[in-house]
N, C-alpha and C. Protein backbone atom coordinates (compact mmCIF):
# COMPACT_ATOMS: atom_id res chain seq x y z
N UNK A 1 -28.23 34.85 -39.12
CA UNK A 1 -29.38 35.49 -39.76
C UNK A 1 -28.95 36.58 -40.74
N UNK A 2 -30.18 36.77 -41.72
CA UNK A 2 -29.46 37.67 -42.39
C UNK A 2 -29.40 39.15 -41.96
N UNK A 3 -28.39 39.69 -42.22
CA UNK A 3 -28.39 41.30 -41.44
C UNK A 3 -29.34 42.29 -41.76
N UNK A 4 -30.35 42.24 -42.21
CA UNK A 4 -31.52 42.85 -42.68
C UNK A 4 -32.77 42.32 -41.50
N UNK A 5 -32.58 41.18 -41.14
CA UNK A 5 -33.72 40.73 -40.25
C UNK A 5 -33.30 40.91 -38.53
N UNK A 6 -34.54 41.64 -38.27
CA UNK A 6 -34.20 42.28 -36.70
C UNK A 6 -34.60 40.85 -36.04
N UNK A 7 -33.54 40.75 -34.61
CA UNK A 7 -33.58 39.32 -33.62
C UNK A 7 -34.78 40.04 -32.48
N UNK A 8 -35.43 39.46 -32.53
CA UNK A 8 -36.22 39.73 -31.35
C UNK A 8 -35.89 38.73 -29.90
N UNK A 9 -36.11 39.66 -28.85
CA UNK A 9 -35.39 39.08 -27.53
C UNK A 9 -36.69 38.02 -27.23
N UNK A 10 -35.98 36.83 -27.00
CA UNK A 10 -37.09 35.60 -26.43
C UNK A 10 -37.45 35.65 -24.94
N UNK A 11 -39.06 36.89 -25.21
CA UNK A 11 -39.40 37.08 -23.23
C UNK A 11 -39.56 36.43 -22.34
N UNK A 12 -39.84 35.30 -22.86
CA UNK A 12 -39.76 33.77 -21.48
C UNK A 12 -38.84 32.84 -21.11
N UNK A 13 -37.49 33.28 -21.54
CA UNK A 13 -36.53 32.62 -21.18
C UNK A 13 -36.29 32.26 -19.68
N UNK A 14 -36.55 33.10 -18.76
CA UNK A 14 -36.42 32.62 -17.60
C UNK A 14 -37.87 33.00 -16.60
N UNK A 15 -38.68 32.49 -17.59
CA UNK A 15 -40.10 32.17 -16.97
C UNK A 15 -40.86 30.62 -16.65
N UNK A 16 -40.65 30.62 -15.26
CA UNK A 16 -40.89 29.49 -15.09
C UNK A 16 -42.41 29.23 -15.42
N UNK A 17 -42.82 28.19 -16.49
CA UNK A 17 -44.48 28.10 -16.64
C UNK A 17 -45.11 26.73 -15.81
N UNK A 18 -45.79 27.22 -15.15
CA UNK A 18 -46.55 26.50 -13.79
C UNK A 18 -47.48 26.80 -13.81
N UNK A 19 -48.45 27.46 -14.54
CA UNK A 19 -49.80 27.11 -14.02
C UNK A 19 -50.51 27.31 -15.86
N UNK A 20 -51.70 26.57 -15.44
CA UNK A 20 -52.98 26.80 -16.87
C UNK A 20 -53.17 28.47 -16.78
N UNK A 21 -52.87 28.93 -17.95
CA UNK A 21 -53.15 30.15 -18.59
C UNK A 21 -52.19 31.33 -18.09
N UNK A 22 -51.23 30.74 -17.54
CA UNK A 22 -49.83 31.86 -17.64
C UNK A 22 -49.54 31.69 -19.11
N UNK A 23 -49.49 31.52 -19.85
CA UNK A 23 -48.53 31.40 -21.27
C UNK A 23 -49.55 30.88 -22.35
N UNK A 24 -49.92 31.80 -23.58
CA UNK A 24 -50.61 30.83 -24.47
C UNK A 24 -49.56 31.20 -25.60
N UNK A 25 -49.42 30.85 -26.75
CA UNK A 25 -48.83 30.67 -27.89
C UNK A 25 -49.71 30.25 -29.21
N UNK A 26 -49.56 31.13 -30.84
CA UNK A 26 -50.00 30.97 -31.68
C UNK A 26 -49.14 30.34 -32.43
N UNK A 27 -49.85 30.40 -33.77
CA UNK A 27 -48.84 29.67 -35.07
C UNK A 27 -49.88 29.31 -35.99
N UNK A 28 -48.94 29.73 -37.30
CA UNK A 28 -49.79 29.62 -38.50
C UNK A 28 -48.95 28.46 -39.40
N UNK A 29 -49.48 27.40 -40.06
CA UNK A 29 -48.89 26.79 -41.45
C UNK A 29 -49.80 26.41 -42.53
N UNK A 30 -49.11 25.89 -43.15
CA UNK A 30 -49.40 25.94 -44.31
C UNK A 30 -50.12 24.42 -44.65
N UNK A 31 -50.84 24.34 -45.45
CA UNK A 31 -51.70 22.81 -45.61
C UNK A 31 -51.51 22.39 -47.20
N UNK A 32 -50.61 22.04 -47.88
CA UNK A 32 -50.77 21.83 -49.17
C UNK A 32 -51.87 20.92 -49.80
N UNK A 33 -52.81 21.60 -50.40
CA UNK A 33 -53.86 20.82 -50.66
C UNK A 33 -53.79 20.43 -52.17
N UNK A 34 -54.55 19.52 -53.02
CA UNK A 34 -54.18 19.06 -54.19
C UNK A 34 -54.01 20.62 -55.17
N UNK A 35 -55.00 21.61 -55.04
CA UNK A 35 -55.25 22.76 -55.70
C UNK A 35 -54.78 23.84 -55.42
N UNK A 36 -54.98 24.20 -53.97
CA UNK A 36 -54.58 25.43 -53.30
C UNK A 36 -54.08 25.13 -51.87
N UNK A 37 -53.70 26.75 -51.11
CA UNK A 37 -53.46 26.17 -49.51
C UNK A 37 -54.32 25.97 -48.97
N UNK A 38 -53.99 25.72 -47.81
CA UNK A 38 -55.24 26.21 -46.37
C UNK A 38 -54.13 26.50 -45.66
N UNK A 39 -54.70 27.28 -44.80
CA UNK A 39 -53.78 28.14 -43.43
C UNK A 39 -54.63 27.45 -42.46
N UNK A 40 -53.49 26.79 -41.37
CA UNK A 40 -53.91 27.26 -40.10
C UNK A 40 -53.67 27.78 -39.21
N UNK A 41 -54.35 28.38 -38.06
CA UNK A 41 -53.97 29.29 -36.97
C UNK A 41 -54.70 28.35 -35.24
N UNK A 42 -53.32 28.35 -34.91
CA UNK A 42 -53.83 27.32 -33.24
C UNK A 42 -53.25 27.90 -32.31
N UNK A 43 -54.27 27.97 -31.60
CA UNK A 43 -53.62 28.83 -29.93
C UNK A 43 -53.63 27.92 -29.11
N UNK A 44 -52.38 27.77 -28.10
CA UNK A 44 -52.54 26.68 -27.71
C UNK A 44 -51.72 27.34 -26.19
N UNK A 45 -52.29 26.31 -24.48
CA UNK A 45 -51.91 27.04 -23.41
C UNK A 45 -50.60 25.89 -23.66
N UNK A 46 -49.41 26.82 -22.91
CA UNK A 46 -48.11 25.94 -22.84
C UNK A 46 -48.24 25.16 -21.79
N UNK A 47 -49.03 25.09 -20.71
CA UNK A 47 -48.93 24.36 -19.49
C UNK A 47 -49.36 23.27 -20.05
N UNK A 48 -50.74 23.57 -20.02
CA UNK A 48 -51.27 21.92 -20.13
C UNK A 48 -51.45 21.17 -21.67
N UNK A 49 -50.48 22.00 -22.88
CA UNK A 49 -50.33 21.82 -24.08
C UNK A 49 -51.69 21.32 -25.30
N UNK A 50 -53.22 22.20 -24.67
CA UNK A 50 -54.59 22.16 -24.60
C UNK A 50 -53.99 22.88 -25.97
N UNK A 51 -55.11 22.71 -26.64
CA UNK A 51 -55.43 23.69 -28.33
C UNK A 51 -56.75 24.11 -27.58
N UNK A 52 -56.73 25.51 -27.24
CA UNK A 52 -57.99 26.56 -26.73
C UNK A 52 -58.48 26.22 -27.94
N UNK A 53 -58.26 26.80 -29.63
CA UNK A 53 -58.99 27.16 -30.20
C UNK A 53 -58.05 27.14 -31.85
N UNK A 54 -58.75 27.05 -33.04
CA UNK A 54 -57.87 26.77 -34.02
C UNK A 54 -59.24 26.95 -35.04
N UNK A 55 -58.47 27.54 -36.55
CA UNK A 55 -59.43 27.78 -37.44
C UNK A 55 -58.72 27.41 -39.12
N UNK A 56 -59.66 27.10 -39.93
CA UNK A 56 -58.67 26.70 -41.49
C UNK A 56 -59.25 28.29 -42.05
N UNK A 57 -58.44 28.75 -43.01
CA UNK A 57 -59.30 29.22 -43.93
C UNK A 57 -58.29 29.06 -45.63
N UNK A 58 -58.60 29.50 -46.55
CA UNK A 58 -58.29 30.02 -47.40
C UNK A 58 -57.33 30.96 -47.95
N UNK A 59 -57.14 32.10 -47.05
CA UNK A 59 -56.55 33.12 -47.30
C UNK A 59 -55.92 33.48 -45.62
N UNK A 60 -54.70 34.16 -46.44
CA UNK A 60 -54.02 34.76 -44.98
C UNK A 60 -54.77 36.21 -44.43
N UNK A 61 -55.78 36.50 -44.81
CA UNK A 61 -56.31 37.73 -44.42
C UNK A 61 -56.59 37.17 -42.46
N UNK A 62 -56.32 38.41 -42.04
CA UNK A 62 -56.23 38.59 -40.27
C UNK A 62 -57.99 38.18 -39.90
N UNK A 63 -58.88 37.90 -40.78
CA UNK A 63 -60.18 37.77 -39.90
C UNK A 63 -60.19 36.37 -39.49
N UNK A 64 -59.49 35.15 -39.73
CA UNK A 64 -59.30 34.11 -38.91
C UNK A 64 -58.79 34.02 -38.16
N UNK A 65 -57.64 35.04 -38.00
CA UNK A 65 -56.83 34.59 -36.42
C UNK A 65 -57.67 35.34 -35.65
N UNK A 66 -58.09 36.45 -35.71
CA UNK A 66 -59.12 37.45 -34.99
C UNK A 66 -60.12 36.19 -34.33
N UNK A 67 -60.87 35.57 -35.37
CA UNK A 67 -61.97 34.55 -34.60
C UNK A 67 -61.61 33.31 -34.06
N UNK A 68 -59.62 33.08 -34.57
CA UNK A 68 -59.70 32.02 -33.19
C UNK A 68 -59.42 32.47 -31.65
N UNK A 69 -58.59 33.39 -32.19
CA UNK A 69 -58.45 34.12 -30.62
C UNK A 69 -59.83 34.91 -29.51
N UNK A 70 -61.06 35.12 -30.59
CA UNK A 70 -62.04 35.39 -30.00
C UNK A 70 -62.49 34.37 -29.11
N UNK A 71 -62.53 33.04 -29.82
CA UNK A 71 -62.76 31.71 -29.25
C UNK A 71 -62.09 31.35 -28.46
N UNK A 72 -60.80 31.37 -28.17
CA UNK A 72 -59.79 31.03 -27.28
C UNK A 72 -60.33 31.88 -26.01
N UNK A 73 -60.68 33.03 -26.27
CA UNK A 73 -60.61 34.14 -25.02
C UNK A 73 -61.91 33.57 -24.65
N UNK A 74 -63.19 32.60 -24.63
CA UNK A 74 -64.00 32.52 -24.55
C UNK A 74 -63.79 31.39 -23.52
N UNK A 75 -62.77 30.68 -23.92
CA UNK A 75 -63.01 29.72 -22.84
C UNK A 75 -61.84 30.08 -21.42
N UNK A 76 -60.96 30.53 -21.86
CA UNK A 76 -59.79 31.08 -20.62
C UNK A 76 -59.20 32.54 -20.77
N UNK A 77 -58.90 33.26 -20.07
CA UNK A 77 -57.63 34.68 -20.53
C UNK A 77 -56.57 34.14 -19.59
N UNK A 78 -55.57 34.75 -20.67
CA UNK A 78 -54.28 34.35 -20.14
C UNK A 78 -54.02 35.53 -19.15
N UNK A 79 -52.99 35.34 -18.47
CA UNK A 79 -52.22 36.05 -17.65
C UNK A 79 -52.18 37.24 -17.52
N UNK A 80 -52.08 38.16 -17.23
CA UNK A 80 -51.72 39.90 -17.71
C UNK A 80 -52.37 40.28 -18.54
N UNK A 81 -53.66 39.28 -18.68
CA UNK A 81 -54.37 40.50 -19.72
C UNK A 81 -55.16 41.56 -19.76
């Protein structure tokens, strides 16, 4: 990596995942469309590899991940929250 970019420690390395809603996970990409992007944002539980909740928009502004994760929290909370 390059020496400018900080490694962040991977916290679930020795977490065993066994049950629905110990572990959820996000992620954003990119959608090349004929004109412009689309972003998406999907939360998804690692157990049972379910998509809680997922949204397109336009722009990388934070009010879409905000409303998928609102949605996500609507149907389960994860672990420790």
């Amino acid at each position: 990596p390059h020496p400018g970019h900080k490694i962040y420690p991977y916290l679930l390395r020795n977490q065993k995942i066994q049950e629905v809603n110990q572990v959820w996970s996000t992620d954003i990409t990119y959608i090349r469309m004929r004109h412009e992007w689309l972003y998406l944002v999907a939360i998804m539980d690692w157990m049972s590899r379910f998509i809680l909740s997922f949204k397109l928009s336009t722009t990388l502004e934070v009010d879409f991940c905000i409303r998928a994760l609102k949605r996500a929290l609507a149907i389960g909370t994860p672990q420790d929250l």
